[in-house]
Protein backbone atom coordinates (compact mmCIF):
# COMPACT_ATOMS: atom_id res chain seq x y z
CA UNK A 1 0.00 0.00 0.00
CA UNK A 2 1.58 3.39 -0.94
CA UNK A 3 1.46 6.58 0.31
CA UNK A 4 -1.68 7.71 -1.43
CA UNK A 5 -3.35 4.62 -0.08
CA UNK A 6 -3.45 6.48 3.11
CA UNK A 7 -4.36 9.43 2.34
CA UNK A 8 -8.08 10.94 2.31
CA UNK A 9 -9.23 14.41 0.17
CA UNK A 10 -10.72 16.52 2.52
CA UNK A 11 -11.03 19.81 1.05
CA UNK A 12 -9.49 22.30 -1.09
CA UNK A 13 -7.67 25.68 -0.46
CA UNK A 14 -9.82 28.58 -0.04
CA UNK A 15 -7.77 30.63 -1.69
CA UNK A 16 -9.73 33.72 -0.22
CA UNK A 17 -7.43 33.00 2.67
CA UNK A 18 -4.17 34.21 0.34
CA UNK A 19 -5.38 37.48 1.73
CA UNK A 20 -4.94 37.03 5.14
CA UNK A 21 -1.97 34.93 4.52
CA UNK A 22 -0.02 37.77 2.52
CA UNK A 23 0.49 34.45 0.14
CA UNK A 24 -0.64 33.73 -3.79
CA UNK A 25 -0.95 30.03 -3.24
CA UNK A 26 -3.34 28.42 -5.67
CA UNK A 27 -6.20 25.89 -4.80
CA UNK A 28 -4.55 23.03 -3.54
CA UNK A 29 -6.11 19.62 -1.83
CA UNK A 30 -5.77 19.07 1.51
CA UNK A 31 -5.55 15.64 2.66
CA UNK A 32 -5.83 13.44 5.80
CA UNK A 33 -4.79 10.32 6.76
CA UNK A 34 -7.19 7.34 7.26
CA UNK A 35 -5.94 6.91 10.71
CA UNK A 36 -6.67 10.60 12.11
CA UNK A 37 -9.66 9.52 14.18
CA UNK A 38 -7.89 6.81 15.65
CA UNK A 39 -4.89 8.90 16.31
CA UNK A 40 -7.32 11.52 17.97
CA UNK A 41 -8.58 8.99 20.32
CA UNK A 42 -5.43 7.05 20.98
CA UNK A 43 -4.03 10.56 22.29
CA UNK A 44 -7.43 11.06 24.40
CA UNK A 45 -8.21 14.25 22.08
CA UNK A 46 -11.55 13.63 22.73
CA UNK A 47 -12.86 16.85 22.39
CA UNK A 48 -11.29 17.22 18.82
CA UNK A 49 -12.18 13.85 17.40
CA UNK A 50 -16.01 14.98 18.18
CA UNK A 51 -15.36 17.80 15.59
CA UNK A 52 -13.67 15.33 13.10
CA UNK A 53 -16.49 15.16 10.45
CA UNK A 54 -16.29 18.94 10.52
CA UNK A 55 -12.66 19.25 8.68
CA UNK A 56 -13.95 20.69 5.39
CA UNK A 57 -15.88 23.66 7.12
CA UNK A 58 -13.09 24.11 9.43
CA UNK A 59 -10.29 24.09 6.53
CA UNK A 60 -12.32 26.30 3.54
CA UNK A 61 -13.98 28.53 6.35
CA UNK A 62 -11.80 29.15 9.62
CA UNK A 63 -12.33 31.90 11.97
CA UNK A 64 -8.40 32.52 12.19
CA UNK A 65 -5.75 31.24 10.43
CA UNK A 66 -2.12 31.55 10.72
CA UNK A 67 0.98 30.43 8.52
CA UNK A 68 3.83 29.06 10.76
CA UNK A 69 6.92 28.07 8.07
CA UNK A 70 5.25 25.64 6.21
CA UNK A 71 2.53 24.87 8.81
CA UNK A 72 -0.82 26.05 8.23
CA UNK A 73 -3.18 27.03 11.74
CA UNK A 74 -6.77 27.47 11.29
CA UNK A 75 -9.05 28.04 14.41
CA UNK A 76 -12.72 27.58 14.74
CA UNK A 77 -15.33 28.55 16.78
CA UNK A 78 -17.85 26.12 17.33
CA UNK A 79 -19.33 25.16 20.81
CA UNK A 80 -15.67 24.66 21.79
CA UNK A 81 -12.36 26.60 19.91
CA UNK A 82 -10.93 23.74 17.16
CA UNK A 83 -7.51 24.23 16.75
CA UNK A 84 -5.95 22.36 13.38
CA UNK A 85 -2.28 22.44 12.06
CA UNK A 86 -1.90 21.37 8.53
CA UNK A 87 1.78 20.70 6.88
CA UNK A 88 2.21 21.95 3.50
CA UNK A 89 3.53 19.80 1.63
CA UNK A 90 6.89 22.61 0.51
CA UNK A 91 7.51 21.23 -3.03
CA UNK A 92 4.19 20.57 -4.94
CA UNK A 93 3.05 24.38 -3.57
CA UNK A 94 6.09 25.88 -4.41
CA UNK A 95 6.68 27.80 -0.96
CA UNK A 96 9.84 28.85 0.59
């Protein structure tokens, strides 16, 4: 099984955000891997995993967002404040 195999589309870019980002990426998919529930529970993030079927609105529609190096940080505020981290993947964006 490859890579790919483990990976999951989730959502694309908003590339709205570029604005806030002071970036010019282009809409890019953002993937997760098959195991991210389990990993959320194995690590007692309990009050994450409850959010997990909410990735897409989080990712094309956070409240804040923040670029860290190649890290991505999106916040949002639901019932509780869902903090997500995505790495960007350097090469196939072209950043830094």
């Amino acid at each position: 099984m490859g890579k790919k195999d483990k990976l999951i589309a989730v959502a694309r870019f908003n590339t709205e955000l570029n604005r806030y980002l002071d970036t010019d990426y282009d809409a890019f998919i953002i993937f997760r891997s098959k195991g991210l529930l389990a990993h959320l529970i194995k690590r007692q993030h309990f009050q994450a995993a409850k959010y997990y079927d909410y990735l897409p609105d989080i990712i094309t529609n956070p409240d804040y967002i923040g670029l860290n190096g190649s890290i991505l940080e999106m916040v949002k505020c639901y019932k509780d404040n869902i903090f997500i981290t995505i790495k960007l993947d350097v090469k196939k964006i072209g950043i830094m």
